[in-house]
C-alpha atoms as a PDB file:
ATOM      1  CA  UNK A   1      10.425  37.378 -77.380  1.00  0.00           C
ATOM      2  CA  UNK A   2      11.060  34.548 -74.763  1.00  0.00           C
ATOM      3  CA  UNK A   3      12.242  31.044 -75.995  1.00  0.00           C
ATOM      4  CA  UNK A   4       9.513  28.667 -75.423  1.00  0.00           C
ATOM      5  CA  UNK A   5      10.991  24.849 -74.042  1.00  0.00           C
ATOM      6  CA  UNK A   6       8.765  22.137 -74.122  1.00  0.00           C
ATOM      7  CA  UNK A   7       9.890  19.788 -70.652  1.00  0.00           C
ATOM      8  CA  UNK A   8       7.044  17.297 -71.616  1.00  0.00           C
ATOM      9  CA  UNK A   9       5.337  16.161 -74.204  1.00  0.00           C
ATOM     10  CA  UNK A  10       2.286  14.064 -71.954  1.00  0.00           C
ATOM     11  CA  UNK A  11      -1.862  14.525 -72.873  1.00  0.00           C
ATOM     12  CA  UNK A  12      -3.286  15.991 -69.567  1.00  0.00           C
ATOM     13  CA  UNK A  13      -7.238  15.860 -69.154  1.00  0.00           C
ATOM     14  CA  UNK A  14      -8.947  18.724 -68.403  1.00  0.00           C
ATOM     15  CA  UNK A  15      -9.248  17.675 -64.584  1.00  0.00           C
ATOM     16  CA  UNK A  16      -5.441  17.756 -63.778  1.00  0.00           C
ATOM     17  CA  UNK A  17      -5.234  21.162 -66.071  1.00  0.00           C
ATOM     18  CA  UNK A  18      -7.922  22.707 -63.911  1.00  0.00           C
ATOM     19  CA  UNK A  19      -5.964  21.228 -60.801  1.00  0.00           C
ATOM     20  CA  UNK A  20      -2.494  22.454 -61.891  1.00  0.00           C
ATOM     21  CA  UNK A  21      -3.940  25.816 -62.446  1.00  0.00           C
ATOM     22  CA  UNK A  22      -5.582  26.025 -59.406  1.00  0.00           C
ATOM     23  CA  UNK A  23      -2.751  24.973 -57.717  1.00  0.00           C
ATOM     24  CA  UNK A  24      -0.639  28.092 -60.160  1.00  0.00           C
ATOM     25  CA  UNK A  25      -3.312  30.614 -58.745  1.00  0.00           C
ATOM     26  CA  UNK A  26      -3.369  29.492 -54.775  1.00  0.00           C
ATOM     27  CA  UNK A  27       0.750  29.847 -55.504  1.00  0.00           C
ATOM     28  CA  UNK A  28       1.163  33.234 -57.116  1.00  0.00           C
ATOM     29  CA  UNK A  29      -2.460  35.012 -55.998  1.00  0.00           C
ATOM     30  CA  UNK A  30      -2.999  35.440 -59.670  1.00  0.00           C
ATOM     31  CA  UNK A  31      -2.923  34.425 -63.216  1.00  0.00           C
ATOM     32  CA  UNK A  32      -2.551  35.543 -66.215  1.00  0.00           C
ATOM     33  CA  UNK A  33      -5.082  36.816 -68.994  1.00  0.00           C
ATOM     34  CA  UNK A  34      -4.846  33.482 -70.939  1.00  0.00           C
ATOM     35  CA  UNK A  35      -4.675  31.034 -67.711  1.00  0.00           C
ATOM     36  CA  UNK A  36      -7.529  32.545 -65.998  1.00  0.00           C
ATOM     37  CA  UNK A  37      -9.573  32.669 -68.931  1.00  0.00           C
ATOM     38  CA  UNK A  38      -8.460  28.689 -69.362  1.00  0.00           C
ATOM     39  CA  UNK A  39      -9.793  27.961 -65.757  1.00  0.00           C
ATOM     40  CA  UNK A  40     -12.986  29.800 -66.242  1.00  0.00           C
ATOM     41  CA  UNK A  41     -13.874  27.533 -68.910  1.00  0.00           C
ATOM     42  CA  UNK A  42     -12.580  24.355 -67.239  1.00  0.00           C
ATOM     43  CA  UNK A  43     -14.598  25.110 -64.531  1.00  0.00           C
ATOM     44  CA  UNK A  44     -17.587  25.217 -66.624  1.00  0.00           C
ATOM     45  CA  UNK A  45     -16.879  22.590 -69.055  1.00  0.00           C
ATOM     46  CA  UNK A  46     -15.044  20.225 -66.633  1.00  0.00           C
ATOM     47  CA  UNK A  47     -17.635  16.807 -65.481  1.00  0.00           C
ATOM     48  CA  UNK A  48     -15.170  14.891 -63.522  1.00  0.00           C
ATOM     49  CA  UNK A  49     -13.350  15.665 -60.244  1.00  0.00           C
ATOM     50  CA  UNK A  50      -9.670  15.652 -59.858  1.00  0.00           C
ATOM     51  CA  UNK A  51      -9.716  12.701 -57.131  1.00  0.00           C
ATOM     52  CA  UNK A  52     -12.606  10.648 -59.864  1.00  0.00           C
ATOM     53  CA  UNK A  53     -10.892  12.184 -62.604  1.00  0.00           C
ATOM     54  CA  UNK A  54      -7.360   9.930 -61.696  1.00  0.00           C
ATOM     55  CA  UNK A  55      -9.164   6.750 -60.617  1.00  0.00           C
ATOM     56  CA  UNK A  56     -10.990   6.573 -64.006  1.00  0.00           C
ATOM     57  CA  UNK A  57      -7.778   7.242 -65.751  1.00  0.00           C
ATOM     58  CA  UNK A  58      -6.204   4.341 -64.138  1.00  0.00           C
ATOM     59  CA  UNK A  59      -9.142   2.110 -64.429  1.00  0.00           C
ATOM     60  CA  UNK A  60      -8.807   2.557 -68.028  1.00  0.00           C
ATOM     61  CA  UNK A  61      -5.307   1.878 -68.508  1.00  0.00           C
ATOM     62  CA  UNK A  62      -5.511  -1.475 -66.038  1.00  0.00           C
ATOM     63  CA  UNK A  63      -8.142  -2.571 -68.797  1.00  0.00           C
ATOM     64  CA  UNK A  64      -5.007  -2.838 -70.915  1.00  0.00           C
ATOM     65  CA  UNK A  65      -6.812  -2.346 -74.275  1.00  0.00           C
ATOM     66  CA  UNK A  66      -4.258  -2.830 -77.191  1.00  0.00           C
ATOM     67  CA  UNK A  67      -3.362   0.072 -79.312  1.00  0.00           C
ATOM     68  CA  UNK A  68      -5.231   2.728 -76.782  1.00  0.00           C
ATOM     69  CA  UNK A  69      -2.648   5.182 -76.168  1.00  0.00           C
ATOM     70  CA  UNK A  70      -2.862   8.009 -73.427  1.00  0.00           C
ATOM     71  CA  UNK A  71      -4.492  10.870 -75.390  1.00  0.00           C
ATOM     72  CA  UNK A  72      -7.648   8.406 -76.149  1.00  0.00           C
ATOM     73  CA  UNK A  73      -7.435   7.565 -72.619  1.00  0.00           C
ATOM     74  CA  UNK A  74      -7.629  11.619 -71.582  1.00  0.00           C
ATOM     75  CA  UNK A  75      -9.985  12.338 -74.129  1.00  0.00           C
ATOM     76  CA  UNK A  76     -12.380   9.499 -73.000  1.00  0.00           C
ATOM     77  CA  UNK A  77     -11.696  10.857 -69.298  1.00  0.00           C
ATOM     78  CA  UNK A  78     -12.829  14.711 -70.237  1.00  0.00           C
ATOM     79  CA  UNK A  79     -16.072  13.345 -72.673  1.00  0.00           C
ATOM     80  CA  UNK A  80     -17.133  10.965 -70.619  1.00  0.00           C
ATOM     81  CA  UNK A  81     -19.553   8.863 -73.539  1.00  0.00           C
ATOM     82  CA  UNK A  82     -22.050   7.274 -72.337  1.00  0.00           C
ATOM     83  CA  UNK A  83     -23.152   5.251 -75.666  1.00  0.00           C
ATOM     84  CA  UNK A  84     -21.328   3.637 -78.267  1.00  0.00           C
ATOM     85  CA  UNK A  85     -21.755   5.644 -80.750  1.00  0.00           C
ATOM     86  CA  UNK A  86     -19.842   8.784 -78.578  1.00  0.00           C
ATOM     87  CA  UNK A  87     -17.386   6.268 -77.745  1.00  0.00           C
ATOM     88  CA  UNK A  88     -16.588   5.710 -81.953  1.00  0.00           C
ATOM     89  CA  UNK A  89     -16.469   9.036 -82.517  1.00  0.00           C
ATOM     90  CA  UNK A  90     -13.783   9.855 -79.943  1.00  0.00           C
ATOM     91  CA  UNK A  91     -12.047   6.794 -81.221  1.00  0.00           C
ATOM     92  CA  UNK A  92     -12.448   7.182 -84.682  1.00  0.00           C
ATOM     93  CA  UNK A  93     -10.243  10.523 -84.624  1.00  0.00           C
ATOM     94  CA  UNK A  94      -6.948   8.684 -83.763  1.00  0.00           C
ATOM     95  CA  UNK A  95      -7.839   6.096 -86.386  1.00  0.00           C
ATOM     96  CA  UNK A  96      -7.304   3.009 -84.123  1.00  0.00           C
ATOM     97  CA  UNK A  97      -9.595  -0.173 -83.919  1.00  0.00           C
ATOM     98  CA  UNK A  98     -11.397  -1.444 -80.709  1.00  0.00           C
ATOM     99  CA  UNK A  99     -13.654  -4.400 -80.140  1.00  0.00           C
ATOM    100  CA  UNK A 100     -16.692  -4.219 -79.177  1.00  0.00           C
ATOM    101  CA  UNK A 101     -15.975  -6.231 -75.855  1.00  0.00           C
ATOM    102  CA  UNK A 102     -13.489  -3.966 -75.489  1.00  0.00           C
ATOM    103  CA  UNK A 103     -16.028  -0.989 -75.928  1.00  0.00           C
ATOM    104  CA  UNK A 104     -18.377  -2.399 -73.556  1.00  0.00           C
ATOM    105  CA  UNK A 105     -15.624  -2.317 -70.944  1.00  0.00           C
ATOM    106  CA  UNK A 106     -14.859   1.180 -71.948  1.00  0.00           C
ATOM    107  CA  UNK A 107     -18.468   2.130 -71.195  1.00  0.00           C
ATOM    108  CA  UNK A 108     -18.774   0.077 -68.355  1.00  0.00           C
ATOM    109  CA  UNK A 109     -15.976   1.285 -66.092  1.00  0.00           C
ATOM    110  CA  UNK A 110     -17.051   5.394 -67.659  1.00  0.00           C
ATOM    111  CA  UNK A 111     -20.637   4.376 -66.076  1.00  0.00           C
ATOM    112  CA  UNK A 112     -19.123   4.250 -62.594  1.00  0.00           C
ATOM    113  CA  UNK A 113     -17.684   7.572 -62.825  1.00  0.00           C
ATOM    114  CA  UNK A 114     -20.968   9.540 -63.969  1.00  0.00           C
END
């Protein structure tokens, strides 16, 4: 069995994993089983462009919320809530704490992406 070596340990959204293997397919003319069953679903599950997808990201991250790490950032990206109470939930499963001013900017930059 091949030796599996992790060279990063980064959260991707679901827009840059439907871009990379896009990119993958255009490269080799194919994927495999798993991969193109992976892309099928991003492209059906997927609600944000790669070129949107990137300028949300950083919008969030120049909002310089404290404690909101990457993943929440990624996961917010790929959800996209559009209330408060979608926005908890996300945040609620990596136990951190954000105002609500805080929120409101959350929801307020997602709003220009939708």
């Amino acid at each position: 069995m091949a030796k599996t070596i992790i060279e990063s340990d980064e959260p991707i959204s679901e827009f840059e994993l439907k871009n990379e293997l896009e990119k993958i397919k255009e490269q080799d003319k194919e994927l495999n089983f798993r991969a193109n069953r992976t892309l099928e679903y991003l492209h059906e599950v997927s609600k944000i462009s790669f070129e949107d997808g990137n300028k949300l990201k950083k919008a969030l991250i120049d909002l310089d919320i404290p404690r909101m790490k990457d993943v929440v950032i990624c996961k917010i990206v790929d959800l996209l809530p559009k209330t408060e109470d979608e926005l908890k939930s996300i945040i609620q499963v990596y136990s951190i704490t954000i105002s609500k001013n805080n929120m409101k900017e959350i929801l307020k930059t997602v709003s220009e992406y939708i």
